[in-house]
C-alpha atoms as a PDB file:
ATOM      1  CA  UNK A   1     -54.656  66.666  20.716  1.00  0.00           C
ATOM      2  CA  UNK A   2     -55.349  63.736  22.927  1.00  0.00           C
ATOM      3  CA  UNK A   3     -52.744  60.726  21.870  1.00  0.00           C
ATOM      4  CA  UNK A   4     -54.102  57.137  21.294  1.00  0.00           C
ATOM      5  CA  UNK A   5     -53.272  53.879  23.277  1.00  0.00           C
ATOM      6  CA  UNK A   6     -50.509  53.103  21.824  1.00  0.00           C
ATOM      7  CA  UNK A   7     -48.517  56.016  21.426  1.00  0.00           C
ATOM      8  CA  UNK A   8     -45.877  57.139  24.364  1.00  0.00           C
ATOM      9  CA  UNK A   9     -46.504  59.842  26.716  1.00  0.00           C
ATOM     10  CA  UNK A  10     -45.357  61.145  29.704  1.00  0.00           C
ATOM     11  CA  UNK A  11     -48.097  62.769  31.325  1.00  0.00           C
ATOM     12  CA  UNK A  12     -49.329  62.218  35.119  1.00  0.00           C
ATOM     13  CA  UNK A  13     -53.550  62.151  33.832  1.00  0.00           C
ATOM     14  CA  UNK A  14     -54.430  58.343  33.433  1.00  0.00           C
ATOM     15  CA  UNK A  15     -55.930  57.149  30.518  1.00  0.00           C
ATOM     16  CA  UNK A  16     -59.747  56.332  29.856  1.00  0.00           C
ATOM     17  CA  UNK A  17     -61.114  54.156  26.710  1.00  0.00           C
ATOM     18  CA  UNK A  18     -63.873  56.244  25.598  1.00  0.00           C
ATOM     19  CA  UNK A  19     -65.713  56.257  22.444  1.00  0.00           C
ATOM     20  CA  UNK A  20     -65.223  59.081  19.756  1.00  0.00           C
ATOM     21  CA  UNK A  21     -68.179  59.896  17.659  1.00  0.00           C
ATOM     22  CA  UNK A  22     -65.861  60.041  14.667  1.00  0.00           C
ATOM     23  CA  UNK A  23     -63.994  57.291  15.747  1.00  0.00           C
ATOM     24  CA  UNK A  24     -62.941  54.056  18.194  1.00  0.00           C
ATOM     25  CA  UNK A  25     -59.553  55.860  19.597  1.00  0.00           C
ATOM     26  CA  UNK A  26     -59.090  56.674  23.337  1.00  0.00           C
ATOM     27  CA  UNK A  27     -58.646  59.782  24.914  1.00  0.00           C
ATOM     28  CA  UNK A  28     -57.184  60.551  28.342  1.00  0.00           C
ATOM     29  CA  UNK A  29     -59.405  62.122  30.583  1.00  0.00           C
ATOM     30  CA  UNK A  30     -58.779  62.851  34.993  1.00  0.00           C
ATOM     31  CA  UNK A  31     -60.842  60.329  36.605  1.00  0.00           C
ATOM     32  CA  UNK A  32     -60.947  59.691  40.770  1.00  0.00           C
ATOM     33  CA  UNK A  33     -57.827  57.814  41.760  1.00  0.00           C
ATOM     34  CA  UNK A  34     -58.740  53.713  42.372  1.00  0.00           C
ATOM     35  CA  UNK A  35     -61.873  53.549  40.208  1.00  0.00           C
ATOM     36  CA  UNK A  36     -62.686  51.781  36.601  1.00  0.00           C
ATOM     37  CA  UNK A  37     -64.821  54.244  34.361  1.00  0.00           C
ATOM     38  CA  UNK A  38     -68.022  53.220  33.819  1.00  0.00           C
ATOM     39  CA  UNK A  39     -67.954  54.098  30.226  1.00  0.00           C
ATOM     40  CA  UNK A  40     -65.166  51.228  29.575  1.00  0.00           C
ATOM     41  CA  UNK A  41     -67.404  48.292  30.655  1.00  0.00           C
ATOM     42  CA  UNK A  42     -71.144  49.903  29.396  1.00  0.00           C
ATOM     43  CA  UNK A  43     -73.881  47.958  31.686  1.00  0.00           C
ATOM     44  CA  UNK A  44     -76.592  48.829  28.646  1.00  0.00           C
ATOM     45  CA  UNK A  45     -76.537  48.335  24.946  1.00  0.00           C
ATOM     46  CA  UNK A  46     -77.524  51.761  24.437  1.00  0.00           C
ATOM     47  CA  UNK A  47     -76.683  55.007  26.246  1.00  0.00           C
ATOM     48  CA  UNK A  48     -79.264  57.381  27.752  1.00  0.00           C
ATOM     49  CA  UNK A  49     -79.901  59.092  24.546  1.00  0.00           C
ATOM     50  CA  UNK A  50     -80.692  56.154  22.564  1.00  0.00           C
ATOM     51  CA  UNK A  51     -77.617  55.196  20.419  1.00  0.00           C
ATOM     52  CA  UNK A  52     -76.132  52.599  20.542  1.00  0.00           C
ATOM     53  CA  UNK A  53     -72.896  51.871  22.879  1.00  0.00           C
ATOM     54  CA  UNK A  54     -69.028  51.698  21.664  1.00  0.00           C
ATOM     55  CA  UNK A  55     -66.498  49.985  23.366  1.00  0.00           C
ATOM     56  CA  UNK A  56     -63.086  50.670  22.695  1.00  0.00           C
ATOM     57  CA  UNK A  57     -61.353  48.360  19.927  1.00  0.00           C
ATOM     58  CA  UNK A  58     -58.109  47.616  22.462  1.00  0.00           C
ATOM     59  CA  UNK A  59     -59.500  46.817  25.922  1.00  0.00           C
ATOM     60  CA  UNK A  60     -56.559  44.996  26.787  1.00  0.00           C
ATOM     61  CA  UNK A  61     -53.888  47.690  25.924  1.00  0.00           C
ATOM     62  CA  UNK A  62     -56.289  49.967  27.120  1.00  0.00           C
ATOM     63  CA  UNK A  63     -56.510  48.107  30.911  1.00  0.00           C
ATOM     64  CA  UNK A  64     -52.414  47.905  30.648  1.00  0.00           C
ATOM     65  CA  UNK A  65     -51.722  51.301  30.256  1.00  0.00           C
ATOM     66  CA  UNK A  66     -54.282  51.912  32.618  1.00  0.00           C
ATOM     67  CA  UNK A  67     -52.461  49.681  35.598  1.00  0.00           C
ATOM     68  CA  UNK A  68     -49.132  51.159  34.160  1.00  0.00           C
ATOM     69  CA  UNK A  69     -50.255  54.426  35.040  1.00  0.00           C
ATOM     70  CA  UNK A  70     -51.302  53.524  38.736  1.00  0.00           C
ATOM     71  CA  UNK A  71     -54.919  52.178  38.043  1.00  0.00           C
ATOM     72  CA  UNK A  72     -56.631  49.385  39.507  1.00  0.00           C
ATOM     73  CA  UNK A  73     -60.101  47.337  38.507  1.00  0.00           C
ATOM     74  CA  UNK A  74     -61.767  48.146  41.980  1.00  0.00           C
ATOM     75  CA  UNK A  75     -63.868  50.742  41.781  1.00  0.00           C
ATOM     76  CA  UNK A  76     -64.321  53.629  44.523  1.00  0.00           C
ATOM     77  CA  UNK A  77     -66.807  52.058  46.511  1.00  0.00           C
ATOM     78  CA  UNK A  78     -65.299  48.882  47.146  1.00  0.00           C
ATOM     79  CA  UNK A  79     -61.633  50.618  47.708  1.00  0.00           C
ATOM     80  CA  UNK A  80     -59.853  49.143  50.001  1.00  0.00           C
ATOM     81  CA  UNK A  81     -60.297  50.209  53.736  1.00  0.00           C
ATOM     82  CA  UNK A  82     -62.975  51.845  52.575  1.00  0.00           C
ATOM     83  CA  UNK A  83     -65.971  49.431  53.725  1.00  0.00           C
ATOM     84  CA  UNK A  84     -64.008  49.632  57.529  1.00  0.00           C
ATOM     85  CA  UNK A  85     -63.848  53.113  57.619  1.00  0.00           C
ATOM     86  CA  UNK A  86     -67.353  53.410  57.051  1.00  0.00           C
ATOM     87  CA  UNK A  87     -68.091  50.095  59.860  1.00  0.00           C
ATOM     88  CA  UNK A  88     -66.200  52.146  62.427  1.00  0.00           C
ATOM     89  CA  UNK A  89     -67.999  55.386  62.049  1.00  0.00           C
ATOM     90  CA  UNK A  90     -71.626  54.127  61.772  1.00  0.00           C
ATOM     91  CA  UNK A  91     -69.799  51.735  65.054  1.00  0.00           C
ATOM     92  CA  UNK A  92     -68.347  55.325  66.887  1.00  0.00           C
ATOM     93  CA  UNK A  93     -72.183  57.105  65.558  1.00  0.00           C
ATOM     94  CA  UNK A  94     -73.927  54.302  67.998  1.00  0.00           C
ATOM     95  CA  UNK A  95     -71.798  54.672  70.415  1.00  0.00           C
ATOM     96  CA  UNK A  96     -71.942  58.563  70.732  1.00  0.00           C
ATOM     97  CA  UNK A  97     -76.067  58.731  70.318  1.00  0.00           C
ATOM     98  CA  UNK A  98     -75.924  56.111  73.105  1.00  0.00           C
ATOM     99  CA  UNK A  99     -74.168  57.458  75.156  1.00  0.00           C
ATOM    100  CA  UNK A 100     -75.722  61.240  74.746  1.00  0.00           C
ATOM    101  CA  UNK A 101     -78.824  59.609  75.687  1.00  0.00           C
ATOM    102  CA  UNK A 102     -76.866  58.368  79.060  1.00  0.00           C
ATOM    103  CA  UNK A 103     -76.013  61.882  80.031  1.00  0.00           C
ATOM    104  CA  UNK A 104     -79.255  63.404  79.045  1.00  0.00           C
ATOM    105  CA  UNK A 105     -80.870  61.093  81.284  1.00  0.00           C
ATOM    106  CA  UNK A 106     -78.127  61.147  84.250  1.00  0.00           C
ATOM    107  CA  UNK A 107     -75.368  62.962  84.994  1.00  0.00           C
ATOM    108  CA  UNK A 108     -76.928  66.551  83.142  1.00  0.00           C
ATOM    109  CA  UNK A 109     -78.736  67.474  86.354  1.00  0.00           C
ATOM    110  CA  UNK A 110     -75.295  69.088  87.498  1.00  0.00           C
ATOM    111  CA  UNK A 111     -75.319  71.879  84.984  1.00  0.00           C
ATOM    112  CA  UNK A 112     -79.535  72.248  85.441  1.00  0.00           C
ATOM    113  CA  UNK A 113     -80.324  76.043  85.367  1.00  0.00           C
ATOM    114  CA  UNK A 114     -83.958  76.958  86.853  1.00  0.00           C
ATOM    115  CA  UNK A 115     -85.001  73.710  86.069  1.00  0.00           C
ATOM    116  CA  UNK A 116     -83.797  73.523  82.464  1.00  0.00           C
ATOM    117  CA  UNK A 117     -81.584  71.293  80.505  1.00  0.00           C
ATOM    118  CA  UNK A 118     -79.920  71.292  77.182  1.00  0.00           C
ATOM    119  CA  UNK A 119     -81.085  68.608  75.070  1.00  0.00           C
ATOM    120  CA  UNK A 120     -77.525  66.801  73.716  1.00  0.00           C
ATOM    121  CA  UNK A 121     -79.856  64.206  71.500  1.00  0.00           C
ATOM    122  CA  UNK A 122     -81.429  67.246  69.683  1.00  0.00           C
ATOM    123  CA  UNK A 123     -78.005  68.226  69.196  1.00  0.00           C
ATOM    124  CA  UNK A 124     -77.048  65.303  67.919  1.00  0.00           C
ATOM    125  CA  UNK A 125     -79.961  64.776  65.649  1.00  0.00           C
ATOM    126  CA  UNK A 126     -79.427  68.463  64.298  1.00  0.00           C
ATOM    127  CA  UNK A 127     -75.555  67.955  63.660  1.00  0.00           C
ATOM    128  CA  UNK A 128     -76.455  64.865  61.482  1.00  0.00           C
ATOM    129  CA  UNK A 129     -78.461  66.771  59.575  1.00  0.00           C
ATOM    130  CA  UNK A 130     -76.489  69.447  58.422  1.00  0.00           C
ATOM    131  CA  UNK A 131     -73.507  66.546  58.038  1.00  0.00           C
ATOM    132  CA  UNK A 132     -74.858  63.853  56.171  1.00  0.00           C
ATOM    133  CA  UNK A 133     -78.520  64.422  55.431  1.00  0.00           C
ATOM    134  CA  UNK A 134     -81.807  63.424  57.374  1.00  0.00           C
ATOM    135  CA  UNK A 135     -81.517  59.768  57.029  1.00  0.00           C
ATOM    136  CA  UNK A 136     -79.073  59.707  59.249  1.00  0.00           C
ATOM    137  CA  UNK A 137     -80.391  62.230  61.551  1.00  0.00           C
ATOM    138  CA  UNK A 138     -83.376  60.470  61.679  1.00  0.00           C
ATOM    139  CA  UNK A 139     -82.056  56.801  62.957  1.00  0.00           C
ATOM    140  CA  UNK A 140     -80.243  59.146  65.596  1.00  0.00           C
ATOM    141  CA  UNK A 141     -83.696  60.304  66.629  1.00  0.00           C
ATOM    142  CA  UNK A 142     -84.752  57.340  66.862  1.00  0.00           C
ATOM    143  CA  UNK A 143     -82.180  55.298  69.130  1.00  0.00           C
ATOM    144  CA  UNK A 144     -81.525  58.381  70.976  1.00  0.00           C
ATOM    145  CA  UNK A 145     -85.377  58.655  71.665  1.00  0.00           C
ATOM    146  CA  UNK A 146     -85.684  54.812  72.159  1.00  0.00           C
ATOM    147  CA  UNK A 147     -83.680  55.153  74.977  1.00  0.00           C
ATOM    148  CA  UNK A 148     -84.995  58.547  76.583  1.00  0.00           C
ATOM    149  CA  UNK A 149     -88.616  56.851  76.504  1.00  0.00           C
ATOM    150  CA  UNK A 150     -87.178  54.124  78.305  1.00  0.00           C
ATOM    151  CA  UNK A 151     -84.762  55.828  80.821  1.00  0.00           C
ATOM    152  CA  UNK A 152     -87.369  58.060  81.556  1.00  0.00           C
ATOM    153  CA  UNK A 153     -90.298  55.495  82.230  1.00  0.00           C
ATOM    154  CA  UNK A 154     -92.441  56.691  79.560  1.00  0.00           C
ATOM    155  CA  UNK A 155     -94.594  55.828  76.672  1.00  0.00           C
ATOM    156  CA  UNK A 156     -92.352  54.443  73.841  1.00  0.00           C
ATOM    157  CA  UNK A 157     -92.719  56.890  71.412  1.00  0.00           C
ATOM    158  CA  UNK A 158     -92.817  60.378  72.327  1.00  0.00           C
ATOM    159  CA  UNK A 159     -89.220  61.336  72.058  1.00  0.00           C
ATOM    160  CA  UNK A 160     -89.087  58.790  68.929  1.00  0.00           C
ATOM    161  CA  UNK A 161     -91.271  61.064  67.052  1.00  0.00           C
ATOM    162  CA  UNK A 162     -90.274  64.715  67.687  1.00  0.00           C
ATOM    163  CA  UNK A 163     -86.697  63.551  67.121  1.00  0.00           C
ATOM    164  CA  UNK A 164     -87.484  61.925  63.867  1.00  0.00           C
ATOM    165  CA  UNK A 165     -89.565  65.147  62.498  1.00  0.00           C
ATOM    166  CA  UNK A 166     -87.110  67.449  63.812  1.00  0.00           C
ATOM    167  CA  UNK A 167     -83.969  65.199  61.775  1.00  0.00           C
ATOM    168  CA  UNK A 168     -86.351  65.070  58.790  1.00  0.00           C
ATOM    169  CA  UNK A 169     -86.974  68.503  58.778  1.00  0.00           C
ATOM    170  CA  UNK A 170     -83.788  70.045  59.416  1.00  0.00           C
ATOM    171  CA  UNK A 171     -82.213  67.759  57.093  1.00  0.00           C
ATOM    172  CA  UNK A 172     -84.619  69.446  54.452  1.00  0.00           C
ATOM    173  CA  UNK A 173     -83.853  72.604  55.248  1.00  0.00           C
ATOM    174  CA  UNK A 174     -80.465  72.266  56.267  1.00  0.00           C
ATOM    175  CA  UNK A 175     -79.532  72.065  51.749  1.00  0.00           C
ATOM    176  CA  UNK A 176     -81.137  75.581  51.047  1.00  0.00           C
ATOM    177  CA  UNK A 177     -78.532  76.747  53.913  1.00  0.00           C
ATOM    178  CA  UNK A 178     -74.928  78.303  54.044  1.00  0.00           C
ATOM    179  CA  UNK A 179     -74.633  75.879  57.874  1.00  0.00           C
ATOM    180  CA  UNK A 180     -71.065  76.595  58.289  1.00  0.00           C
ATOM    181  CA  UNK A 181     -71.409  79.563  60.771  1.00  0.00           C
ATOM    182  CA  UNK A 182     -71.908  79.001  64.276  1.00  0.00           C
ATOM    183  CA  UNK A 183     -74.860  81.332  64.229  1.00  0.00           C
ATOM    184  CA  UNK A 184     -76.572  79.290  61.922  1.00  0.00           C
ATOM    185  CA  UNK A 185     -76.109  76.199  63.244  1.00  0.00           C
ATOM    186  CA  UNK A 186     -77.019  77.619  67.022  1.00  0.00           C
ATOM    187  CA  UNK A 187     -80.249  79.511  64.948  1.00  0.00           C
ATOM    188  CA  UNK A 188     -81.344  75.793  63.869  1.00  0.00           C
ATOM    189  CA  UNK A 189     -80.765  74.133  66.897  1.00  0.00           C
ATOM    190  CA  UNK A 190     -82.975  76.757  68.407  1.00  0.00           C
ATOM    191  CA  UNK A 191     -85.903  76.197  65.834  1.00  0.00           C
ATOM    192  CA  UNK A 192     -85.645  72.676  66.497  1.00  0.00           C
ATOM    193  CA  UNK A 193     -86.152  72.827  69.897  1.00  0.00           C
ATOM    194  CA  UNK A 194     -88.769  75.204  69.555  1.00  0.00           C
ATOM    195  CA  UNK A 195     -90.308  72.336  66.825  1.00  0.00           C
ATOM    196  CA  UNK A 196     -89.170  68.985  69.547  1.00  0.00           C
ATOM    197  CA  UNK A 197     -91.502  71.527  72.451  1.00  0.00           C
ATOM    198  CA  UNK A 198     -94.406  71.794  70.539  1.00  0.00           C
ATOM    199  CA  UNK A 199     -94.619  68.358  69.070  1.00  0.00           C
ATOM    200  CA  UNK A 200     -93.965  66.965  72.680  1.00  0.00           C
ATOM    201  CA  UNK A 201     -96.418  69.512  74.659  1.00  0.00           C
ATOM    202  CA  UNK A 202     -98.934  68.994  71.835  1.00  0.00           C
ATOM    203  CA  UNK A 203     -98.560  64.938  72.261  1.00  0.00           C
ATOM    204  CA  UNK A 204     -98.908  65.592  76.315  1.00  0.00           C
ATOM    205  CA  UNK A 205    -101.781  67.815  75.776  1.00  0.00           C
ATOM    206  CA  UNK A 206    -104.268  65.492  73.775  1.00  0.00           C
ATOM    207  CA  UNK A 207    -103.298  62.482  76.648  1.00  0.00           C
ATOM    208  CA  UNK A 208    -103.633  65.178  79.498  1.00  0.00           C
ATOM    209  CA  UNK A 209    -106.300  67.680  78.299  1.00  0.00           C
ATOM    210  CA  UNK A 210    -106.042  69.600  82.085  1.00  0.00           C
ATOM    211  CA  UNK A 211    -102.421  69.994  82.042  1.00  0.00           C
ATOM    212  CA  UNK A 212    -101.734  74.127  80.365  1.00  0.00           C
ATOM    213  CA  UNK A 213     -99.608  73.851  77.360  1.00  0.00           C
ATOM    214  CA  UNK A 214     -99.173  77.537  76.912  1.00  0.00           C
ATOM    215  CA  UNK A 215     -97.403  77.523  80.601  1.00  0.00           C
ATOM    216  CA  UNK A 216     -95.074  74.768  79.533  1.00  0.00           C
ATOM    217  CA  UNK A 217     -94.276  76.314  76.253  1.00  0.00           C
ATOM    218  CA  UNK A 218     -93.272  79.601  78.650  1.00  0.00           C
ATOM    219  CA  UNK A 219     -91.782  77.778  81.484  1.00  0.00           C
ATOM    220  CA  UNK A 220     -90.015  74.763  79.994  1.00  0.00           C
ATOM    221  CA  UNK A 221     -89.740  74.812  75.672  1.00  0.00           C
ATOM    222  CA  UNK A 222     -88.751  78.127  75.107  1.00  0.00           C
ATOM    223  CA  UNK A 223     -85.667  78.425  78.075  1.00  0.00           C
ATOM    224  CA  UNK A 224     -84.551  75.062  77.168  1.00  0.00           C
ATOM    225  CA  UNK A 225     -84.656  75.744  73.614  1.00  0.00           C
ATOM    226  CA  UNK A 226     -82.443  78.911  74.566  1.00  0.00           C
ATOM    227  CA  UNK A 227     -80.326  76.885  76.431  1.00  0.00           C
ATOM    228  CA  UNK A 228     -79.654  74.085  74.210  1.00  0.00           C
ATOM    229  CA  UNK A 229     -78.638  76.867  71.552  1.00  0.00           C
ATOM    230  CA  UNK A 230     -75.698  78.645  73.734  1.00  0.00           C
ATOM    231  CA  UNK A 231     -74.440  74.797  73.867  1.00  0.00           C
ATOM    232  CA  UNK A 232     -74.415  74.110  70.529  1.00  0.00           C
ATOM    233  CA  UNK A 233     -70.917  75.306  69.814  1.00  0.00           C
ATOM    234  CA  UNK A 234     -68.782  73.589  72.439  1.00  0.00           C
ATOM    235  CA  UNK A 235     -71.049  70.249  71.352  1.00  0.00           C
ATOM    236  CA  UNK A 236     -70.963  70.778  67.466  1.00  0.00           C
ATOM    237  CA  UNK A 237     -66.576  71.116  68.071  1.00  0.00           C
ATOM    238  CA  UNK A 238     -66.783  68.044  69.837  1.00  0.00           C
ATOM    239  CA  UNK A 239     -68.739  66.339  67.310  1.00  0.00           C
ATOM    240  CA  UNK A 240     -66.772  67.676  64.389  1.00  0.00           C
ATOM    241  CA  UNK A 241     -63.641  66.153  65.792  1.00  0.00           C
ATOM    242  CA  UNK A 242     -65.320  62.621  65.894  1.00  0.00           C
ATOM    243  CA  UNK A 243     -67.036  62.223  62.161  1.00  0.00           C
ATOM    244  CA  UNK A 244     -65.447  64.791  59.963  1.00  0.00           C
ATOM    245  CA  UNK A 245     -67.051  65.998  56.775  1.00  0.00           C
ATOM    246  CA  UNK A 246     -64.592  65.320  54.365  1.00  0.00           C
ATOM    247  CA  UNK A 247     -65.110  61.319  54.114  1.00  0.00           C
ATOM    248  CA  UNK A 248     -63.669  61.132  50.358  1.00  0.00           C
ATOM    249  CA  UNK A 249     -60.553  61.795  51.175  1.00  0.00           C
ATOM    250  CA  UNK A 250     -59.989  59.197  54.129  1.00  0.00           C
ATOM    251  CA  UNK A 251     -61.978  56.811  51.360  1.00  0.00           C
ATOM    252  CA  UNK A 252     -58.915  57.387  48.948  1.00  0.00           C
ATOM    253  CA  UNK A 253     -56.168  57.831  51.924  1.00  0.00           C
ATOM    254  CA  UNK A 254     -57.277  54.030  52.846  1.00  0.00           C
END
């Protein structure tokens, strides 16, 4: 049986104030390290199911324990560290889609197979995707396309586009998938190129009607689709290295 505020125990769980149905004493429930419950300090009178709200009858003792026990008033997402964790990696994100977009444009002609090149912003926008959802893939579609347009002395836009469906899209999909194999990941790097080649040709084809979009589809999507695929794990490594996945636990380390 759960003890009340102001008996003594020894245990390591911290203690929240939450309301009993039968009656006003606290229990001690786990809760994530460096964050006030919500249920202490109720924003609404009433809770979602329509009755009314109890707060606990000993606040204060409740909030001593509480700091006794290792707790703090600041909840998760204003830990400390936290909010310049998250400035550097949206700060080292810019960076990397920038540069990306650099190489793409430059220095990529050295590893150019029959005319063919591996798209690194496709990469990019994929591998945001799968890591934290097509928001994010998207404004990497869209700064690494800014600058392709622009490197590449053509209409703002094009790239903009089929990078922003293909982060939207994959970012969809990407949920209803198991993405941690590499054949998975390669297998929707490949569909997106396949999606970025058709978008692209189709957006060429309705400005340049004589120009044959089923040759460039054979000659130029499909092999650098291919291609883009085989370099997917040697980037994805890279990339893994830079923004890892598991950003709760550097939010608590800080």
């Amino acid at each position: 049986m759960p003890a009340a505020c102001g008996s003594t125990r020894t245990s390591s769980r911290p203690w929240i104030p939450t309301a009993s149905m039968s009656c006003f004493s606290c229990v001690a429930r786990p809760y994530p390290p460096g964050s006030w419950p919500a249920v202490a300090r109720p924003k609404a009178s009433r809770n979602r199911r329509g009755l009314p709200r109890r707060r606990c009858p000993t606040p204060a003792r409740c909030r001593s324990v509480m700091r006794r026990r290792g707790a703090t008033d600041t909840p998760v997402a204003q830990a400390p560290g936290q909010v310049d964790w998250i400035m550097r990696r949206n700060l080292v994100w810019a960076v990397v889609v920038v540069a990306a977009a650099v190489i793409q444009t430059t220095w990529l002609d050295a590893i150019k197979l029959q005319g063919v090149l591996p798209d690194l912003t496709l990469m990019l926008v994929v591998y945001f995707a799968i890591v934290d959802g097509e928001e994010r893939a998207m404004f990497t579609g869209l700064l690494g396309g800014v600058y392709q347009d622009v490197a590449g002395n053509m209409t703002l836009g094009h790239h903009v586009l089929c990078n922003v469906l293909v982060g939207y899209i994959i970012g969809r999909v990407a949920t209803r998938l198991i993405t941690e194999h590499p054949a998975v990941r390669a297998g929707l790097v490949f569909c997106s190129g396949l999606v970025h080649g058709l978008i692209y040709t189709a957006v060429v084809y309705v400005q340049e009607p004589t120009r044959g979009a089923l040759y460039t589809l054979a000659t130029s999507v499909i092999p650098a689709a291919f291609y883009t695929a085989v370099a997917t794990p040697l980037v994805f490594f890279m990339l893994a290295r830079l923004f890892p996945r598991d950003t709760r636990v550097r939010f608590e380390e800080a």
